[in-house]
Protein backbone atom coordinates (compact mmCIF):
# COMPACT_ATOMS: atom_id res chain seq x y z
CA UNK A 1 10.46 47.76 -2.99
CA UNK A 2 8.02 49.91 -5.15
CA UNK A 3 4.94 50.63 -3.96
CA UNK A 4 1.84 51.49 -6.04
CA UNK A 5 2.77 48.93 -9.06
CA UNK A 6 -0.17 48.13 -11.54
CA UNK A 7 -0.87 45.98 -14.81
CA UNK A 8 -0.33 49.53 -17.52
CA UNK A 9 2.76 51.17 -18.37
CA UNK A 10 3.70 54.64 -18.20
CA UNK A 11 4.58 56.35 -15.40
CA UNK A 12 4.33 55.18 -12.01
CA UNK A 13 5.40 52.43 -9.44
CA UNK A 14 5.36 49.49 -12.75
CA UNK A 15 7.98 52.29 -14.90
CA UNK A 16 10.50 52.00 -11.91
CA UNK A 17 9.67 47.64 -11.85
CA UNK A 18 10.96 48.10 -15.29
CA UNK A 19 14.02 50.24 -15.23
CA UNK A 20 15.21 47.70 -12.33
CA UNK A 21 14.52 45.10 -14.92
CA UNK A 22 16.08 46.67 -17.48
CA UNK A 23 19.50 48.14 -15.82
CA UNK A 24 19.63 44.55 -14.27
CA UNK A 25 19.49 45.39 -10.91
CA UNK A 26 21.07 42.51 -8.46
CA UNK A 27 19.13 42.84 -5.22
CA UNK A 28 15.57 41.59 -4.79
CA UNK A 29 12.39 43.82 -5.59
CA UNK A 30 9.43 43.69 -4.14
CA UNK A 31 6.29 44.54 -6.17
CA UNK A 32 3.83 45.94 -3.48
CA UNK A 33 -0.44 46.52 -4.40
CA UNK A 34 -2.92 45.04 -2.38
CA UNK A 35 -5.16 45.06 -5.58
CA UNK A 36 -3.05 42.69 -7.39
CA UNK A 37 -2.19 40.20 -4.24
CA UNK A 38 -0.71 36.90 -5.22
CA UNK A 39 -0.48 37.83 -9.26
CA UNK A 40 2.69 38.19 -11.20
CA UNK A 41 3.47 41.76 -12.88
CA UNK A 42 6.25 42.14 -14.89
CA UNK A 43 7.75 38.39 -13.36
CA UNK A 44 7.55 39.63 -10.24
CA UNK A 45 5.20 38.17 -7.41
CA UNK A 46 3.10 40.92 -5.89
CA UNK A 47 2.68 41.62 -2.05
CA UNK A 48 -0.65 43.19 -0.90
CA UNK A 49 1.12 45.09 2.11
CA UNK A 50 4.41 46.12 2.92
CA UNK A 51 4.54 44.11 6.71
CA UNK A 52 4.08 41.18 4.55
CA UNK A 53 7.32 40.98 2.65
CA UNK A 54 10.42 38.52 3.80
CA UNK A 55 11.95 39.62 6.94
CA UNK A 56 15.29 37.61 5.39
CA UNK A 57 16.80 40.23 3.15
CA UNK A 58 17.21 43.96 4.68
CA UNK A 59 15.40 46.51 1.99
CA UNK A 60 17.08 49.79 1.03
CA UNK A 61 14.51 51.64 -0.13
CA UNK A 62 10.97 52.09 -1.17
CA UNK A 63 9.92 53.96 -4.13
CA UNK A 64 6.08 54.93 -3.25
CA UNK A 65 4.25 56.03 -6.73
CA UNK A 66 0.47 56.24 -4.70
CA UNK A 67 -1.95 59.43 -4.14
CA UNK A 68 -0.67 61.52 -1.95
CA UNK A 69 -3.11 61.48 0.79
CA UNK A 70 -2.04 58.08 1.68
CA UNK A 71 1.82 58.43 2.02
CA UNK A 72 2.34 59.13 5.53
CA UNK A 73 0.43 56.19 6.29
CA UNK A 74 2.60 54.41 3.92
CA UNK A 75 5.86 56.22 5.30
CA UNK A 76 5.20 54.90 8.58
CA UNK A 77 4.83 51.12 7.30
CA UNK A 78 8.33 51.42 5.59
CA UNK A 79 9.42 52.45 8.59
CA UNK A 80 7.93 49.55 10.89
CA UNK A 81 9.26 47.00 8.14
CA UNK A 82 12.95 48.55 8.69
CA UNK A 83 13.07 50.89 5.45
CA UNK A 84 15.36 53.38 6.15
CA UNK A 85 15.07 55.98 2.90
CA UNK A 86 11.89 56.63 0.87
CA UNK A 87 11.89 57.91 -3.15
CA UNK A 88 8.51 59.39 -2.78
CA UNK A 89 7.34 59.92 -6.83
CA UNK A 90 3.75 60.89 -5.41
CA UNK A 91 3.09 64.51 -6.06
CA UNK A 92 0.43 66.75 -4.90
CA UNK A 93 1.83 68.22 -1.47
CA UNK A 94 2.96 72.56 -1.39
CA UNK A 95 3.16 72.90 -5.10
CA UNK A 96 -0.36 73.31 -4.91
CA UNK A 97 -1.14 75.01 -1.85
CA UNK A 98 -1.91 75.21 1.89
CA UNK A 99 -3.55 71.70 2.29
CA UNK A 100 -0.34 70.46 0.56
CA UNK A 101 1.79 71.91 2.84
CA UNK A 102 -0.31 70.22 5.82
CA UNK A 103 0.05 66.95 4.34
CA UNK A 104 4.34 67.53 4.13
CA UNK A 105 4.24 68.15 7.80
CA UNK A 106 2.42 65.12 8.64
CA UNK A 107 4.49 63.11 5.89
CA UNK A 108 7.69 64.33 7.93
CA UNK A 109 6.78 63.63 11.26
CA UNK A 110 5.68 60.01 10.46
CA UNK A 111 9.37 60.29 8.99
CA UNK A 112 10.78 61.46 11.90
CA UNK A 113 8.91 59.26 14.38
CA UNK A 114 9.52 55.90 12.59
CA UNK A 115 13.19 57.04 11.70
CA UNK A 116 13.50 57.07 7.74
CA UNK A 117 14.87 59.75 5.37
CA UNK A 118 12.37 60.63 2.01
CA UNK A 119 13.71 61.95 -1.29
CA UNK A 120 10.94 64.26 -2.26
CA UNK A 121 7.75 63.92 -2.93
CA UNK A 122 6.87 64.81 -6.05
CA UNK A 123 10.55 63.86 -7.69
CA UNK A 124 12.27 61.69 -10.51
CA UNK A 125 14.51 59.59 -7.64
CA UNK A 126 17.96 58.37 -8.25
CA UNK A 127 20.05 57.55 -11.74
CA UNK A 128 23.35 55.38 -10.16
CA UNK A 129 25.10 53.29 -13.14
CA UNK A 130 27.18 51.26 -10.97
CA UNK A 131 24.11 50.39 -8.66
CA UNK A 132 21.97 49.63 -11.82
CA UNK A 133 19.79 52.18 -11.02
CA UNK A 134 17.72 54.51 -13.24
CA UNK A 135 14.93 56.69 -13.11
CA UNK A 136 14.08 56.38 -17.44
CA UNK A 137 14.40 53.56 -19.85
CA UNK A 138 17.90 53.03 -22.03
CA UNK A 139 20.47 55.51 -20.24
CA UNK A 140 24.27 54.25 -19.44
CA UNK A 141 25.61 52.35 -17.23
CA UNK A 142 29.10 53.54 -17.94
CA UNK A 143 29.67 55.33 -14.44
CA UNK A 144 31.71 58.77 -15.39
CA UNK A 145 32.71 61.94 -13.39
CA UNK A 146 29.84 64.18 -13.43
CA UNK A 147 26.79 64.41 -10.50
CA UNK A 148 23.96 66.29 -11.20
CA UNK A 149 21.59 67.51 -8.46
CA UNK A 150 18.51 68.32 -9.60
CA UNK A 151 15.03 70.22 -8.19
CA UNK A 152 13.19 69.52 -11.58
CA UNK A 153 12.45 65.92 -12.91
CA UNK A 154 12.73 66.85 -16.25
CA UNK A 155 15.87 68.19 -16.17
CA UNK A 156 17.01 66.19 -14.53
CA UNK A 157 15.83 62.63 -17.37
CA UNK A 158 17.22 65.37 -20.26
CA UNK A 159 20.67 65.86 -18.63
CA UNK A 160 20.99 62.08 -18.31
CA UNK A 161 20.41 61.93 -21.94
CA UNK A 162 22.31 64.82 -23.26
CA UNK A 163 25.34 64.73 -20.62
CA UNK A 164 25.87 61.53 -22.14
CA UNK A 165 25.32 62.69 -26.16
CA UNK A 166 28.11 65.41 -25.19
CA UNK A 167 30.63 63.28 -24.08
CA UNK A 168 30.37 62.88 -20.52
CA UNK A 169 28.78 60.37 -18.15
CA UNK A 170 27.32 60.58 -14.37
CA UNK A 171 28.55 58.94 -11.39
CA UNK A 172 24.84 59.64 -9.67
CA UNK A 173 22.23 61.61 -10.67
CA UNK A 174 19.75 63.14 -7.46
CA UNK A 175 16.17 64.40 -8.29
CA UNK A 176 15.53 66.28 -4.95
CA UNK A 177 11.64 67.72 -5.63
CA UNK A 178 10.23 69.16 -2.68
CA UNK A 179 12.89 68.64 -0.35
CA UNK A 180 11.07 68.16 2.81
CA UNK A 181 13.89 66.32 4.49
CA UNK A 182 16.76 64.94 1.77
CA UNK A 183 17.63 68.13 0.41
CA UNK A 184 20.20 70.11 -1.65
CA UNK A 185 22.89 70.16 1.04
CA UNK A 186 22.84 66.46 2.11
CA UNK A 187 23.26 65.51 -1.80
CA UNK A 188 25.90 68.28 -1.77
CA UNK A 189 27.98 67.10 1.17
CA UNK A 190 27.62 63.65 0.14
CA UNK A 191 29.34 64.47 -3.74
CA UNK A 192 32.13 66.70 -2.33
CA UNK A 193 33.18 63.14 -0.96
CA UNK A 194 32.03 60.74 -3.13
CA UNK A 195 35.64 59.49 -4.98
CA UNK A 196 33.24 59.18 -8.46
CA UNK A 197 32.40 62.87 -8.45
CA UNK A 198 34.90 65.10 -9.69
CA UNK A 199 32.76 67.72 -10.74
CA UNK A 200 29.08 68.41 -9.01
CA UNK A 201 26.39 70.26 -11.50
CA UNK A 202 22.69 71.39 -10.06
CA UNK A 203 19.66 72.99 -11.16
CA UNK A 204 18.38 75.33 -8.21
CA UNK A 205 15.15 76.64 -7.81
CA UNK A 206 15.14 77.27 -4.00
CA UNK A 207 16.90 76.56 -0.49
CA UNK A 208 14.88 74.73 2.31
CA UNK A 209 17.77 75.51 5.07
CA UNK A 210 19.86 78.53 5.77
CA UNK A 211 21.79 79.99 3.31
CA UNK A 212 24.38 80.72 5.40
CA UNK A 213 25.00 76.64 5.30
CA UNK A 214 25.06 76.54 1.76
CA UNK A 215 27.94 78.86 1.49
CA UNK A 216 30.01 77.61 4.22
CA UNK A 217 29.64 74.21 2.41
CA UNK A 218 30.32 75.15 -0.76
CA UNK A 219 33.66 77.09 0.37
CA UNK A 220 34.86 73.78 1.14
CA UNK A 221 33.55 72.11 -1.40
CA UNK A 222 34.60 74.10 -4.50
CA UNK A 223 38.43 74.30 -3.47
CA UNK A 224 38.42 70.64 -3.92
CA UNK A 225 35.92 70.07 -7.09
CA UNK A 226 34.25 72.38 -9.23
CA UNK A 227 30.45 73.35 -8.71
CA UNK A 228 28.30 74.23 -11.45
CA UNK A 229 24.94 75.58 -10.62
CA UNK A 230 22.21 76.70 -12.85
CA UNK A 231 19.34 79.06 -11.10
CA UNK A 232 16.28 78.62 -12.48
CA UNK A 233 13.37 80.99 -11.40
CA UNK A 234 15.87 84.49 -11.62
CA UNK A 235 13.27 86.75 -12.53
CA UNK A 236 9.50 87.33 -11.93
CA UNK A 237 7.90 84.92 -13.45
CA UNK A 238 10.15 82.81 -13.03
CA UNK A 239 9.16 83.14 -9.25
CA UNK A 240 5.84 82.59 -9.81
CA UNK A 241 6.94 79.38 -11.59
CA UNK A 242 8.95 78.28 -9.14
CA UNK A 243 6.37 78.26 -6.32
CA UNK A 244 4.07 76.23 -8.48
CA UNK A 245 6.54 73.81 -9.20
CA UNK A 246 8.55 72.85 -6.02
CA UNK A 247 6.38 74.55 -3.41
CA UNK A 248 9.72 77.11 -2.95
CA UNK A 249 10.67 81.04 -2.89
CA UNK A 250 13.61 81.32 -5.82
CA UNK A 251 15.27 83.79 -4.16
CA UNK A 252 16.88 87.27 -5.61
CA UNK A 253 19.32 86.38 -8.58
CA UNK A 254 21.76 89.37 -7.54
CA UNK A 255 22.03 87.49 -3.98
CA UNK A 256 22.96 84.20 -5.60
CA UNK A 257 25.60 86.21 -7.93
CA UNK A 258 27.32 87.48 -4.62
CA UNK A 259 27.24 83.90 -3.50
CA UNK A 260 28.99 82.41 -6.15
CA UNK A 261 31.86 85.15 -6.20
CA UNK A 262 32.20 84.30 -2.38
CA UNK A 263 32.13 80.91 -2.76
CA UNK A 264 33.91 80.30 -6.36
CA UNK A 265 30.88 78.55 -7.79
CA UNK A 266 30.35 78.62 -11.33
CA UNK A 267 26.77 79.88 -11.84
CA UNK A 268 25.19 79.77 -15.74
CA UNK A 269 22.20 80.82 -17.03
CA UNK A 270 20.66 77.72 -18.37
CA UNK A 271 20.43 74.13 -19.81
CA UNK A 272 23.06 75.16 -22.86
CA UNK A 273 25.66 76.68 -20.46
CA UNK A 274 25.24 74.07 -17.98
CA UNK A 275 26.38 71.25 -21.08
CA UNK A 276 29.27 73.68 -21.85
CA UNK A 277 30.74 74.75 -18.76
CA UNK A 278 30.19 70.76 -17.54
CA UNK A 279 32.30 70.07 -20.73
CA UNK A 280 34.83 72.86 -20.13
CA UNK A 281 35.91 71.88 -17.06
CA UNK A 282 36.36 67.86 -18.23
CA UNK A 283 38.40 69.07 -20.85
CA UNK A 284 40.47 72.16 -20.56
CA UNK A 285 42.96 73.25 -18.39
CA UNK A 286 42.57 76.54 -16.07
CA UNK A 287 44.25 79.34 -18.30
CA UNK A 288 46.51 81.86 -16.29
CA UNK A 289 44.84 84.80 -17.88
CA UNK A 290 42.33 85.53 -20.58
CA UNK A 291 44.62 86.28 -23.17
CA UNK A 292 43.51 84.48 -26.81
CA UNK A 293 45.41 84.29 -30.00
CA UNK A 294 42.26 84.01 -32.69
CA UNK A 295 43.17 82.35 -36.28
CA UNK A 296 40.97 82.66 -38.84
CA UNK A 297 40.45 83.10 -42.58
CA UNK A 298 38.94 86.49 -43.20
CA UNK A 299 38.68 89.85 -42.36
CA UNK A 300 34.69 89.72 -41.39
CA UNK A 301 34.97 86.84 -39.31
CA UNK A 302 38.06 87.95 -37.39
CA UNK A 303 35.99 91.48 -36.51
CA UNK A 304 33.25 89.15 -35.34
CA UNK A 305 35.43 86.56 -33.17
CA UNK A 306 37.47 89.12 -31.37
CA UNK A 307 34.03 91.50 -31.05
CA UNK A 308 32.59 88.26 -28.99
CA UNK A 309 35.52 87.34 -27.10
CA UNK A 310 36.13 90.54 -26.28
CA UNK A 311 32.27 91.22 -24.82
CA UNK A 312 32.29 88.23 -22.49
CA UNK A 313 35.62 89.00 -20.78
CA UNK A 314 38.38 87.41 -22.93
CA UNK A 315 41.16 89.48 -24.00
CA UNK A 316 42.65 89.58 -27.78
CA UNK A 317 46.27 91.17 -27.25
CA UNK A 318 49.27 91.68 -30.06
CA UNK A 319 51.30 88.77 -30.75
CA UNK A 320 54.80 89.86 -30.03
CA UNK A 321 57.19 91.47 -32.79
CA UNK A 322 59.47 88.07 -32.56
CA UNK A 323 56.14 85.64 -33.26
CA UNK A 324 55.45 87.48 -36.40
CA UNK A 325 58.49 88.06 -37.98
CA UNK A 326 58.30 84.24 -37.50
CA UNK A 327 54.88 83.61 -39.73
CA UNK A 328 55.94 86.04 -41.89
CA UNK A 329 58.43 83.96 -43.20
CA UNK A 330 56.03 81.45 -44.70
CA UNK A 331 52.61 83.51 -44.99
CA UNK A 332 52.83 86.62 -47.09
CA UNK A 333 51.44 90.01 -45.97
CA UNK A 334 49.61 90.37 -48.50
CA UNK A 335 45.78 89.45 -47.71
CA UNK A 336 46.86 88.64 -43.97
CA UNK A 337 46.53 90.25 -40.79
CA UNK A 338 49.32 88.50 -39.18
CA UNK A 339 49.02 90.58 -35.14
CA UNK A 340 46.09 89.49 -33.56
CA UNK A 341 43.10 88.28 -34.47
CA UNK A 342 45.61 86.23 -37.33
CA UNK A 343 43.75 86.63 -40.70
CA UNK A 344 45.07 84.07 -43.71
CA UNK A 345 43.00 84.39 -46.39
CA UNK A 346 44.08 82.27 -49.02
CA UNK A 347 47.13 81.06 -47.03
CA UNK A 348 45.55 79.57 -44.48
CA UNK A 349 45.73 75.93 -45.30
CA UNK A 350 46.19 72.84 -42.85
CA UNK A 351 50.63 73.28 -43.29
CA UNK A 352 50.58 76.78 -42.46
CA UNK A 353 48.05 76.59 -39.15
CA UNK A 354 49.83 73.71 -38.00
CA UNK A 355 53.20 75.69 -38.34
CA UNK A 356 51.25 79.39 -36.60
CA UNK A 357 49.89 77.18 -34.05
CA UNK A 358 53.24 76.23 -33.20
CA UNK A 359 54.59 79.85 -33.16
CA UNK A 360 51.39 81.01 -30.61
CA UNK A 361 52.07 77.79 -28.30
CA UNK A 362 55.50 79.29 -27.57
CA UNK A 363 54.33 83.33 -27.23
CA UNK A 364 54.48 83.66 -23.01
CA UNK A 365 51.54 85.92 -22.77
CA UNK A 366 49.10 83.97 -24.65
CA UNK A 367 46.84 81.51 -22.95
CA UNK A 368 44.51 80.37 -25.29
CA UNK A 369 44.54 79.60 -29.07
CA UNK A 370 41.08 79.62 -30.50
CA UNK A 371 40.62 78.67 -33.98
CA UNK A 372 37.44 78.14 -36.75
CA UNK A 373 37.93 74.88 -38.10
CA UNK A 374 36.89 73.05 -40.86
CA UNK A 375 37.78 69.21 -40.20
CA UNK A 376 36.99 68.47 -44.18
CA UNK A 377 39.65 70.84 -45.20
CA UNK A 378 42.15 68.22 -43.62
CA UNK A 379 40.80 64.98 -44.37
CA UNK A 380 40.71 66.04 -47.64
CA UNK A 381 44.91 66.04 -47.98
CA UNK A 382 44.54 62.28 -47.35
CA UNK A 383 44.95 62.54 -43.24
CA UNK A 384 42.79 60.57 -41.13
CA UNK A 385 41.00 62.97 -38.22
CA UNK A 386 42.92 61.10 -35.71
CA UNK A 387 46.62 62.44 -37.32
CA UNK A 388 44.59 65.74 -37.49
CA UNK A 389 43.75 66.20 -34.16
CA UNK A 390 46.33 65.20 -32.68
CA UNK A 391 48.64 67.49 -35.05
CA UNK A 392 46.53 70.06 -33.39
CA UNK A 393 47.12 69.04 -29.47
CA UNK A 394 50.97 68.91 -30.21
CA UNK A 395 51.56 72.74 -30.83
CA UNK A 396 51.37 73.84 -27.64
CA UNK A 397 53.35 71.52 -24.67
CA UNK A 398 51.53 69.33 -23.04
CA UNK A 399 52.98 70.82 -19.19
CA UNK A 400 51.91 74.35 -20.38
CA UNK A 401 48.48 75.41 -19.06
CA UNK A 402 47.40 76.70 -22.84
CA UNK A 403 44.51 76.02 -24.54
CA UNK A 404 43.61 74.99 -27.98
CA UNK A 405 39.69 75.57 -28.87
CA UNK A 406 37.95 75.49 -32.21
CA UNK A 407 34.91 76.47 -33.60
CA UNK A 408 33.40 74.59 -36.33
CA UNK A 409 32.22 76.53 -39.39
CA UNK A 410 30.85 73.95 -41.33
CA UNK A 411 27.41 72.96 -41.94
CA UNK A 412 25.46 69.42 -40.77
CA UNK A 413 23.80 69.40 -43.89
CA UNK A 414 24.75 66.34 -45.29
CA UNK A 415 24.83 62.99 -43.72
CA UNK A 416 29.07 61.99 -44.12
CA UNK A 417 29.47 66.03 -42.84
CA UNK A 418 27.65 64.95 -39.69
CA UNK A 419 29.89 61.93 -39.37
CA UNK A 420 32.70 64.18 -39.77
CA UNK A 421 31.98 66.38 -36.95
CA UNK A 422 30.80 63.68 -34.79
CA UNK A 423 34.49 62.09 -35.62
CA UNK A 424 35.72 64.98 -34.89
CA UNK A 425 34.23 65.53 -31.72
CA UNK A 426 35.14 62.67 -29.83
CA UNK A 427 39.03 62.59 -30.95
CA UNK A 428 39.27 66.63 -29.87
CA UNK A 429 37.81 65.63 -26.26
CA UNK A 430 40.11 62.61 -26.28
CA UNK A 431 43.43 65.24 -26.98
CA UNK A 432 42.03 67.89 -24.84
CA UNK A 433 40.94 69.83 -27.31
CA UNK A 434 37.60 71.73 -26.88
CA UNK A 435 34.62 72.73 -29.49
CA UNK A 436 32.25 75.22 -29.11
CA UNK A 437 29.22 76.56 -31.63
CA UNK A 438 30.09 79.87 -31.59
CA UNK A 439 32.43 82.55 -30.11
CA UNK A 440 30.20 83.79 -27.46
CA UNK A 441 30.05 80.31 -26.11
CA UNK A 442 33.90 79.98 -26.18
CA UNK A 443 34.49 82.99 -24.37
CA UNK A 444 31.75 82.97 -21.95
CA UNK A 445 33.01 79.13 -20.41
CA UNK A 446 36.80 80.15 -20.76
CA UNK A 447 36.05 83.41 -18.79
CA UNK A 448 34.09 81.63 -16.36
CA UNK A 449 37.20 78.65 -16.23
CA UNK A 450 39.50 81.70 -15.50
CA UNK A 451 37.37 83.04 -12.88
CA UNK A 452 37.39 79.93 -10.89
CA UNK A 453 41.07 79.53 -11.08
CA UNK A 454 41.61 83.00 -9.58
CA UNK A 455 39.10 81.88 -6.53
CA UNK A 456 41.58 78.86 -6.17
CA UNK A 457 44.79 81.46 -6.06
CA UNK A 458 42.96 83.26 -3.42
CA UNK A 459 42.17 80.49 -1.25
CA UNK A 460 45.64 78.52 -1.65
């Protein structure tokens, strides 16, 4: 049932009539306007109140897109027809002050006295692939592993569109809003077990309960799945935007940095982090330590890799004497650094990394290979990117826990170099291989990987 439907588009009770439409959605729907009584929108025959729709067929939920001030009266007819959850898209309630808070209170206790559960106000609703359900036009319905819990509405429409661009699709995707019943730790309970969620991402701006209840639940939760949160609202202003947006308090940013380390959450700083740690944890394995063998081809870039990994809490230690007496008898000294970083200069063609790759997959103390890749270099000798990749994957053994990850240095400048990459990509993910942009991206999600896998030790 949606609530508040009209004749124009945009957004409001008619955009939800057509993602229902669109994503096919099997059950019934139930247009609901007492303006447009009797009339068709969209197909679909239009009620003028809610106690006048069929008894026949039991109705899951009603997504209410009206002015605010008329919502609890609205709540309590859901809850006379039978409706047991509310998506209430309506905003205008403690976001913008004390007469919005007033009109929350007597929203939830028509909720409580007529026994149904709201999602919101003032949110984007539900994205569910499998239950053809989406809050904006054209996303997947490929269900994948990822949930995403989300107190902004716009972050939460991008991350359904750029999760999906970065290789990875949802399972569900929660909007929460102002939270004034539904809130983070219902939606958090529920995906720790929900068999589609293996790993549970949220943007936080503030808690509604105790936060003593947060961490108890995430303990439990994160030694089964990971949890990836992103804290928006960490400093000042960030406060003040906070409490304009959701009606909440953020909360102190050192606070939430004790919580994760208690509770082995994997906290990042914002939308880019979120897409790479979400990636990271699809893709790689947990290392047992930070230590990274870096191949490259020059002297500059080497300084700058091993400066970067070495910042964000990777280590870059000396390949033993044994590993490169082993290179040495294919890649000259000359214009090589051949102890870690691995500098190859002219020698460093797609033969002689395959072959060093090898050599690093077998040194015990190394975790983590990360190389800078250029994906023309092989294509060129006549391979296609599929025998490159996985010529790649098979240095290392596939029951060791080490890590191959590249970064690109090539340019997207021209159209089949973009195709190239893109080609590249996907094949890497498939092999469980992992890109990154840069070095300080690399070493920032395999530190954090790390991190989480020595919370695991110390809870087994």
């Amino acid at each position: 049932m949606v609530v508040g439907v009209s004749k124009g588009r945009g957004w409001g009770g008619s955009h939800y009539l057509e993602t229902f439409k669109e994503y096919g959605y099997s059950g019934p729907i139930y247009p609901v306007n007492p303006k447009y009584e009797g009339e068709e929108i969209q197909g679909l025959k239009v009620y003028g109140s809610i106690s006048s729709l069929p008894d026949d067929i039991p109705i899951d939920l009603g997504i209410v897109a009206v002015p605010a001030k008329f919502t609890p009266q609205i709540i309590e007819e859901l809850g006379q027809k039978g409706v047991l959850f509310a998506h209430l898209f309506s905003s205008g309630y403690s976001e913008l002050g004390k007469e919005g808070k007033l009109l929350e209170q007597q929203l939830l206790e028509k909720a409580i006295e007529n026994h149904i559960r709201i999602l919101g106000p003032n949110c984007m609703g539900i994205y569910n692939p499998k239950g053809r359900i989406g809050f904006s036009h054209r996303l997947s319905l490929v269900s994948g592993p990822v949930a995403f819990i989300s107190q902004s509405g716009g972050n939460a429409n991008r991350h359904a569109y750029t999760g999906i661009a970065s290789g990875y699709n949802f399972s569900k995707i929660v909007s929460l809003g102002n939270q004034i019943d539904l809130d983070l730790l219902d939606f958090l309970n529920y995906f720790r077990s929900d068999p589609d969620t293996k790993v549970i991402t949220m943007y936080v701006e503030n808690l509604k309960r105790g936060g003593s209840d947060f961490v108890k639940l995430l303990k439990e939760t994160t030694k089964e799945k990971p949890v990836i949160i992103w804290k928006g609202g960490k400093l000042n202003a960030g406060h003040s935007a906070v409490r304009s947006h959701t009606g909440g308090l953020a909360g102190n940013i050192k606070l939430w940095k004790s919580m994760a380390h208690q509770t082995g959450v994997i906290l990042v700083n914002n939308f880019k982090e979120l897409i790479e740690m979400i990636q990271t944890v699809l893709v790689l394995k947990i290392p047992k330590n930070r230590n990274t063998a870096i191949l490259t081809g020059g002297g500059g870039p080497a300084v700058e890799l091993t400066d970067e990994c070495e910042a964000y809490g990777l280590k870059i230690p000396r390949i033993t004497e044994d590993g490169q007496n082993k290179i040495r008898d294919f890649i000259p000294e000359v214009n090589s650094n051949l102890s870690n970083p691995l500098e190859f200069g002219a020698n460093g063609g797609y033969p002689n990394m395959i072959k060093v790759m090898k050599i690093l997959g077998e040194e015990p103390h190394i975790s983590t290979i990360l190389t800078t890749t250029n994906p023309g270099w092989y294509t060129s000798e006549k391979l296609t990117m599929d025998e490159v990749v996985k010529s790649f994957a098979n240095t290392v053994s596939q029951d060791s826990n080490k890590n191959i990850i590249c970064l690109l240095n090539i340019s997207r400048a021209r159209k089949d170099t973009i195709d190239l990459i893109d080609e590249f990509y996907v094949k890497a993910r498939e092999y469980g291989i992992m890109i990154y942009d840069s070095a300080r991206a690399a070493a920032i999600s395999l530190f954090r990987l790390w991190n989480y896998g020595k919370y695991l030790e110390s809870r087994a």
